[in-house]
Protein backbone atom coordinates (compact mmCIF):
# COMPACT_ATOMS: atom_id res chain seq x y z
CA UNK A 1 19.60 25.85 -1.91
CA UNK A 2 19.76 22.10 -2.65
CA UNK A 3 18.84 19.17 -0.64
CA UNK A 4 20.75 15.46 -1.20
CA UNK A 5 19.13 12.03 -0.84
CA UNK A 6 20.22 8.81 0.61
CA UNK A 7 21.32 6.73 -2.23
CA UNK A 8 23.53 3.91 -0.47
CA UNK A 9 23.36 1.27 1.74
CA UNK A 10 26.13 3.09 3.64
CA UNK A 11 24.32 6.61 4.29
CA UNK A 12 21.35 4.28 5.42
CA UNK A 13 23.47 2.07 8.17
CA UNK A 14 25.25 5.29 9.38
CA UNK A 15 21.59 7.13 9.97
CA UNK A 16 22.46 9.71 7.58
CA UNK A 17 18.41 10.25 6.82
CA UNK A 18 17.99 13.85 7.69
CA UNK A 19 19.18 17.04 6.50
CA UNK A 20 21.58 19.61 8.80
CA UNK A 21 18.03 21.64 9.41
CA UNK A 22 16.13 18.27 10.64
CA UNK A 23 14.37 17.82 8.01
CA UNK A 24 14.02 14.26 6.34
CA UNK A 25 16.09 12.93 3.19
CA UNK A 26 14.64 11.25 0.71
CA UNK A 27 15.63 7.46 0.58
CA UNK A 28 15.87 5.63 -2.81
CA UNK A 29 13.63 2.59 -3.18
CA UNK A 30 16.43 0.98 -5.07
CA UNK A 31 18.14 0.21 -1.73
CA UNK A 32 15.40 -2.49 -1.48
CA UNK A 33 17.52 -4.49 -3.53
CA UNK A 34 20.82 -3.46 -2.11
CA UNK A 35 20.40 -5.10 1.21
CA UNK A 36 18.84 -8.69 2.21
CA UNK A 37 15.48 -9.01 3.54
CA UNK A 38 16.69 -10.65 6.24
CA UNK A 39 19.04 -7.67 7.04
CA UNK A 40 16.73 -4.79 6.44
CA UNK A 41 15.55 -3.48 9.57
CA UNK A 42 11.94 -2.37 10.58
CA UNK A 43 13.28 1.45 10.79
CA UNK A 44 15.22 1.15 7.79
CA UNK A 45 12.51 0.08 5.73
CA UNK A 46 10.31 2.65 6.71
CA UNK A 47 13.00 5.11 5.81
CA UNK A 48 12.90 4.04 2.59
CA UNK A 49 8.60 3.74 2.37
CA UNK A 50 8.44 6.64 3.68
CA UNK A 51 8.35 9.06 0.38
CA UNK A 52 7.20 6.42 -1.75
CA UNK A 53 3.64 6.62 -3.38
CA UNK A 54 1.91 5.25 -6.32
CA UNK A 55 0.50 6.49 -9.69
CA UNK A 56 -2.87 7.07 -7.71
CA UNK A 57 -1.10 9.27 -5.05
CA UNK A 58 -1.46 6.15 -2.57
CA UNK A 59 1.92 6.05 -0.01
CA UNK A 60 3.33 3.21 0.53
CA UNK A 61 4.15 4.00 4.22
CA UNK A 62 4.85 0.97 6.87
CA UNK A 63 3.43 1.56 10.52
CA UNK A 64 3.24 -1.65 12.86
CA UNK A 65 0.09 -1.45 15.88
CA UNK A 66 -1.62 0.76 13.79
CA UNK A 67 -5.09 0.18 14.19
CA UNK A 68 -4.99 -1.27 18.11
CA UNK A 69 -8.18 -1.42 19.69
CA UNK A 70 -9.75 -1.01 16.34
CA UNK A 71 -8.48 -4.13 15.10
CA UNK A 72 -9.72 -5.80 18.61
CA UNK A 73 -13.23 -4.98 18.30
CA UNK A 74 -13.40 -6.55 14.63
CA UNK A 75 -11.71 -9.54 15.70
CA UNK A 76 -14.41 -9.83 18.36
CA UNK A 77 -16.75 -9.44 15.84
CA UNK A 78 -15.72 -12.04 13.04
CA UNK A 79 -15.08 -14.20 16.20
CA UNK A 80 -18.98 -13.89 16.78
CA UNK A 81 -20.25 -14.05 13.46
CA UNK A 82 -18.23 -17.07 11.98
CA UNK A 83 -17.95 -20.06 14.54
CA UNK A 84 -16.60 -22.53 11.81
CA UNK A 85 -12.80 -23.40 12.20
CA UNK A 86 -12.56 -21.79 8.27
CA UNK A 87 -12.24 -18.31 7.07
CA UNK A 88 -11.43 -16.75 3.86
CA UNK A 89 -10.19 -13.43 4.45
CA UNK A 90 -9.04 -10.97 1.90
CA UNK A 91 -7.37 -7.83 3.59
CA UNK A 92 -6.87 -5.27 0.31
CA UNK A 93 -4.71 -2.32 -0.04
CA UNK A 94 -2.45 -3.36 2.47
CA UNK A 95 0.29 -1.45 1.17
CA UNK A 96 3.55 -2.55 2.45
CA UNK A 97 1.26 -5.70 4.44
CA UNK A 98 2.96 -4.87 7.75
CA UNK A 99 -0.83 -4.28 9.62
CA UNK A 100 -2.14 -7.15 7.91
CA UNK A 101 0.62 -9.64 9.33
CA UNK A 102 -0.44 -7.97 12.61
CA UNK A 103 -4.45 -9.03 11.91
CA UNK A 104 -3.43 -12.67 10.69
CA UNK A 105 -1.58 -13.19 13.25
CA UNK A 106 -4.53 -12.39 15.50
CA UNK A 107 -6.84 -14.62 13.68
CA UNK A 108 -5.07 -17.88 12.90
CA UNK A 109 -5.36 -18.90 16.48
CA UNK A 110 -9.10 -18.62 16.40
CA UNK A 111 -9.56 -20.26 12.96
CA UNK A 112 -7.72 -23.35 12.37
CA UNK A 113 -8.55 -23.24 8.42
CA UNK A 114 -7.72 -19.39 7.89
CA UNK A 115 -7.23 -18.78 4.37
CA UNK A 116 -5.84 -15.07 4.08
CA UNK A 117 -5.18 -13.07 0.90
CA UNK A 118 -2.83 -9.62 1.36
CA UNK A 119 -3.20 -7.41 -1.60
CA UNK A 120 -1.93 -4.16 -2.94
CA UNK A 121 -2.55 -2.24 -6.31
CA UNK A 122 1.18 -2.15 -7.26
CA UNK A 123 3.34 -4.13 -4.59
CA UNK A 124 6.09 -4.36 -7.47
CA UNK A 125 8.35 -1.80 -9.07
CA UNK A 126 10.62 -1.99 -12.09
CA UNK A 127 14.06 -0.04 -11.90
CA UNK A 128 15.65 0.85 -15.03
CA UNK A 129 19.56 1.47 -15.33
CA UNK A 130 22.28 1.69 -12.61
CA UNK A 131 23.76 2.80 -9.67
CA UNK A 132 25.07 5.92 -11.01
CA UNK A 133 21.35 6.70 -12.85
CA UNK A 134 18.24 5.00 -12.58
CA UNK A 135 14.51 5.41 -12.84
CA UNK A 136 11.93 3.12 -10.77
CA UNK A 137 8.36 2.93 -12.48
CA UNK A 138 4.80 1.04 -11.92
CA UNK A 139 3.20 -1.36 -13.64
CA UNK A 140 1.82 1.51 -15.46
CA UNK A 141 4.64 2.82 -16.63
CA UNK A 142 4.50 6.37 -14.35
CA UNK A 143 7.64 7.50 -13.02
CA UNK A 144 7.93 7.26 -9.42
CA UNK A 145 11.71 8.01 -8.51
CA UNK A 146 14.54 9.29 -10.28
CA UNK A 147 17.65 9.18 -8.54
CA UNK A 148 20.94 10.53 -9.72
CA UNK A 149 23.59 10.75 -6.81
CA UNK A 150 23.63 12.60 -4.56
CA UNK A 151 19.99 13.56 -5.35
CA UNK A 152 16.88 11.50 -5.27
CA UNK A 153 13.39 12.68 -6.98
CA UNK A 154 10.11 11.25 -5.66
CA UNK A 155 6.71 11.99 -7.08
CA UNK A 156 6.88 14.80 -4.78
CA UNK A 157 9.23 16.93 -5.61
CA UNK A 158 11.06 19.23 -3.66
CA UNK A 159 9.50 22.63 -3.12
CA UNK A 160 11.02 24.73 -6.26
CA UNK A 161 11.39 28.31 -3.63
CA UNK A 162 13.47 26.16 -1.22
CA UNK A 163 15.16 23.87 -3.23
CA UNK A 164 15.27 25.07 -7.18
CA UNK A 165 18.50 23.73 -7.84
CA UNK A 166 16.72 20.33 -7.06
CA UNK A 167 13.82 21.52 -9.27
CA UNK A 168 15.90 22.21 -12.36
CA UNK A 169 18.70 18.73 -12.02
CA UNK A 170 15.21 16.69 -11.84
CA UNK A 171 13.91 18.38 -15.05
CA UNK A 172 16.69 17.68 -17.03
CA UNK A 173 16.88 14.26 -15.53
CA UNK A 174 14.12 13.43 -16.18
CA UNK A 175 13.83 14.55 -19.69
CA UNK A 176 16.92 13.73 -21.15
CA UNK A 177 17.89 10.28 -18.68
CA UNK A 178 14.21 8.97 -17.73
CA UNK A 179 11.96 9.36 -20.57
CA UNK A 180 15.07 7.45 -22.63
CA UNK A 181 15.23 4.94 -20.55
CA UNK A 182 11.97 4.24 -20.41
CA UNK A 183 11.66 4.44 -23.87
CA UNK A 184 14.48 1.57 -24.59
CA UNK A 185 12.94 -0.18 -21.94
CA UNK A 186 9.65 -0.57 -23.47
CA UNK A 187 11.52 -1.23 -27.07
CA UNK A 188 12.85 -4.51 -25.36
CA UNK A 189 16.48 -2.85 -25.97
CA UNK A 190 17.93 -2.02 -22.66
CA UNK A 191 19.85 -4.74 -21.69
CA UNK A 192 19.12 -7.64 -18.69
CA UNK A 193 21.14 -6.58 -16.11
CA UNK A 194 19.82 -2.85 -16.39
CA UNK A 195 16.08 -3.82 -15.37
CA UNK A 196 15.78 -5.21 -11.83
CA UNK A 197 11.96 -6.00 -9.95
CA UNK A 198 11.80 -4.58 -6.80
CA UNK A 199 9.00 -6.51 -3.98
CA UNK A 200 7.50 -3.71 -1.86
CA UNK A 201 6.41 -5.85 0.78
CA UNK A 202 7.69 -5.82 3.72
CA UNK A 203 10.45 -8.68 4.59
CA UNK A 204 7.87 -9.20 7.67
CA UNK A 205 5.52 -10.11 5.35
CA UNK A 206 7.44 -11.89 2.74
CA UNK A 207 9.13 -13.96 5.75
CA UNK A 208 5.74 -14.87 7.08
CA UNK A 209 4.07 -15.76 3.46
CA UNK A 210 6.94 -18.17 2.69
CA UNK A 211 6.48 -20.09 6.29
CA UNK A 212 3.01 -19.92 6.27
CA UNK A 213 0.81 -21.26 4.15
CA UNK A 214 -1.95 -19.91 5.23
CA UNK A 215 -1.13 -16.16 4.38
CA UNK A 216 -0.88 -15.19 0.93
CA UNK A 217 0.28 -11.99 -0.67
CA UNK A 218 -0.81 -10.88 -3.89
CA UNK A 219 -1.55 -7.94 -6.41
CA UNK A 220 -4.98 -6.48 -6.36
CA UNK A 221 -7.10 -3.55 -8.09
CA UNK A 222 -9.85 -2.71 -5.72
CA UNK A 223 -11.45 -1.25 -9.32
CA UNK A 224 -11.80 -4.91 -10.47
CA UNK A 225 -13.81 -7.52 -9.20
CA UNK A 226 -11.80 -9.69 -6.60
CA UNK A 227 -11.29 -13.52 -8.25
CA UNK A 228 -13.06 -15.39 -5.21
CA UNK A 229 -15.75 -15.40 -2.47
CA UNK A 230 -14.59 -14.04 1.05
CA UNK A 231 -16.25 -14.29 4.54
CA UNK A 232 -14.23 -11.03 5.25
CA UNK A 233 -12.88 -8.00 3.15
CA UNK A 234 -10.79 -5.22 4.68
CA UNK A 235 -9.70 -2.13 3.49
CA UNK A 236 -7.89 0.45 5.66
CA UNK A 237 -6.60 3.76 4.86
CA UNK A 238 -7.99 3.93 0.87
CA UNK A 239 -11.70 4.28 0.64
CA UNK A 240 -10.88 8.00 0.63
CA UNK A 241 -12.33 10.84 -1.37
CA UNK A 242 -8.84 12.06 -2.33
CA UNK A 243 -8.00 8.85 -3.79
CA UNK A 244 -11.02 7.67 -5.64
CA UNK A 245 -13.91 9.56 -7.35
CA UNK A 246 -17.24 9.02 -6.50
CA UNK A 247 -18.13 6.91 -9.13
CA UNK A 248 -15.14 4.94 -8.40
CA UNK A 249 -16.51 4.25 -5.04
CA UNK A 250 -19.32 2.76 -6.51
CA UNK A 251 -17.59 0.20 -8.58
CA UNK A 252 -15.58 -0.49 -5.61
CA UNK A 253 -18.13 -1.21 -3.61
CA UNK A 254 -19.68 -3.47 -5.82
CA UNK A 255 -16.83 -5.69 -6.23
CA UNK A 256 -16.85 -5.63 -2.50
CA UNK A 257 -19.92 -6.92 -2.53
CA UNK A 258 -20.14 -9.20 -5.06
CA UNK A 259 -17.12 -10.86 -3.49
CA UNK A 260 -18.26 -11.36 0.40
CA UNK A 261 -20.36 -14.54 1.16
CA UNK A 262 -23.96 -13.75 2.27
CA UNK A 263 -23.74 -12.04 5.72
CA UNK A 264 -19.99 -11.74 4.87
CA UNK A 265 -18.44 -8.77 6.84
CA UNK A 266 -16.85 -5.19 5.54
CA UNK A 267 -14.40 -3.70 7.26
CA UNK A 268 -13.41 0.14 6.09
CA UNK A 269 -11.34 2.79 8.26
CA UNK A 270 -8.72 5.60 8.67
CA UNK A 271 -6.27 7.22 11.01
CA UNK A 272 -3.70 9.70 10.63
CA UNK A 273 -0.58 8.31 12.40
CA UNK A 274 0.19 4.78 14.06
CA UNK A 275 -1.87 4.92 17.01
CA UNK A 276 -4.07 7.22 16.51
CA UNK A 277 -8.14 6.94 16.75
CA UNK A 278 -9.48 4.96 13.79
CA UNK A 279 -12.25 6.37 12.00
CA UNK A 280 -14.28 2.94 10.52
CA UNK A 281 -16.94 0.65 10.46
CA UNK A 282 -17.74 -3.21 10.28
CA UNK A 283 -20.72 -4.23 7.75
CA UNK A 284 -22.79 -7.11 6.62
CA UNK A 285 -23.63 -8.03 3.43
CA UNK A 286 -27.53 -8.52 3.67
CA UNK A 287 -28.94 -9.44 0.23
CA UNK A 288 -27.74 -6.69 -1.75
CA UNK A 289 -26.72 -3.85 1.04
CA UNK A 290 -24.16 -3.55 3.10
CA UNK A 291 -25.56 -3.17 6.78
CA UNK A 292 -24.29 -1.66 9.56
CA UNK A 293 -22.77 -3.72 12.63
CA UNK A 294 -20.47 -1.32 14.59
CA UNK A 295 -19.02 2.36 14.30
CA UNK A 296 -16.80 4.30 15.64
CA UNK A 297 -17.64 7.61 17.24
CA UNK A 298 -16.05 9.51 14.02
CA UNK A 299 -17.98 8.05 10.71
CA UNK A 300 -15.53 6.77 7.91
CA UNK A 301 -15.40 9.02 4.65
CA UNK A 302 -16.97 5.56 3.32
CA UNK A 303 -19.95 5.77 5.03
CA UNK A 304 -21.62 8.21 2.42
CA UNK A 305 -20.94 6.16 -0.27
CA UNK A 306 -22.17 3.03 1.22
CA UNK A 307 -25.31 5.23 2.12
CA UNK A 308 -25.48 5.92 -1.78
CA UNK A 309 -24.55 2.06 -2.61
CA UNK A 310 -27.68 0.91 -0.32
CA UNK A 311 -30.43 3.75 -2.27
CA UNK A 312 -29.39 2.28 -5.47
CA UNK A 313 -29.02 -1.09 -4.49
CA UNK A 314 -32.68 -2.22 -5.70
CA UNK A 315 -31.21 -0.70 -9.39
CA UNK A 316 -29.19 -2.44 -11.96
CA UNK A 317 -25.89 -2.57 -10.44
């Protein structure tokens, strides 16, 4: 067997996203730059998200109202603990920045000087050839779609028992169309019009930076120290152990740390799917710990490693 992908603007407006068995297509990022921001719908953007992950195994998946009540109770929170009309706000990780345009928009009318930075690892991918082959990579240089019509390749590929057809057209693309183009690429040979940037963010949030002042989007390595001082940092859905080693965690939480204002507030949580109970936290930076303020009744994967963070924290950092 064999399974197809959507690779044009055409099988995307017709709905043509799933397979005769139900099962979803994979949708080529490179019809990011096929249709105008303006014209890209919510559900058509999350078509195309919705395979998409990074070199760190990080999707780049687009929910709106996905932390709810979760995102009430901080609000409530910050509201209490910073009565000053300013706020510096850096929400990182945000992915596509869809759930972040849902928290500024819940803080700007309670802080009349609301600075707010939206950050992501990789928000930008570069796509190498045409429509009939191409290759989309990171910033790193990793491989994170191949698509050659009518299939499309994601990092994940398609089960080789089900689909080894798929299995063996990717190989070969990959090694004897990708690795060349990347290759030229990186030589400074391939020519303009055969490398195109493709923005991840959503147009939501692209639309809202450009009329707004006040909310900036930006690229982000929650392994490096953040460039600024922040009454609030946020991080949803990445302070996971399946994304970052322990020792990572560390160094992520001191540049956490190092970047919130003294009694500056932490905010750290998960869920599965939109809607769904948050597992999180909201701390305050207290000399050099991060205390607890409020928990949920499920403790975020974070917590031990802030519980590690706070032993050590009387060591050399």
């Amino acid at each position: 067997m064999f399974k197809f992908g959507v690779h044009s603007v055409k099988q995307l407006r017709k709905g043509r996203t799933r397979t005769i068995l139900g099962t979803a297509k994979k949708v080529s990022v490179t019809l990011l730059n096929k249709i105008d921001a303006i014209d890209l719908s919510p559900e058509e953007y999350a078509s195309i998200m919705f395979c998409l992950n990074d070199d760190r195994g990080a999707f780049k998946r687009t929910y709106s109202a996905r932390f709810g009540p979760f995102n009430d109770k901080c609000i409530e929170i910050i509201r209490g603990t910073f009565e000053s009309p300013d706020l510096k706000f850096h929400d990182a990780a945000v992915s596509s920045a869809e759930t972040a345009v849902e928290f500024f928009e819940k803080l700007c009318g309670h802080y009349d000087d609301l600075g707010y930075v939206a950050s992501d690892y990789d928000p930008f991918i570069t796509v190498l050839g045409s429509d009939s082959f191409s290759v989309s990579i990171a910033s790193s240089g990793v491989i994170l779609e191949v698509t050659l019509p009518p299939f499309v390749f994601t990092r994940n590929p398609p089960d080789r028992w089900f689909y080894p057809v798929n299995k063996i057209i990717f190989f070969i693309a990959r090694k004897f169309g990708a690795d060349w183009l990347i290759t030229k690429y990186k030589s400074g040979l391939l020519p303009p019009h055969a490398v195109q940037k493709i923005d991840l963010f959503s147009p939501r949030a692209r639309q809202l930076a450009e009329r707004d002042h006040r909310f900036q989007l930006g690229k982000h390595d929650l392994l490096s120290p953040l460039d600024d001082t922040f009454h609030c940092v946020r991080a949803m859905n990445v302070l996971n152990d399946s994304y970052f080693s322990a020792e990572q965690m560390r160094k992520i939480l001191i540049n956490i740390h190092n970047s919130l204002k003294n009694n500056g507030l932490f905010i750290a949580g998960s869920n599965q799917d939109p809607g769904s109970p948050v597992s999180g936290a909201v701390f305050s930076k207290n000399d050099s710990k991060f205390n607890p303020v409020w928990m949920t009744a499920e403790a975020p994967q974070v917590l031990k490693h802030i519980n590690l963070f706070n032993d050590r924290s009387d060591r050399n950092q």
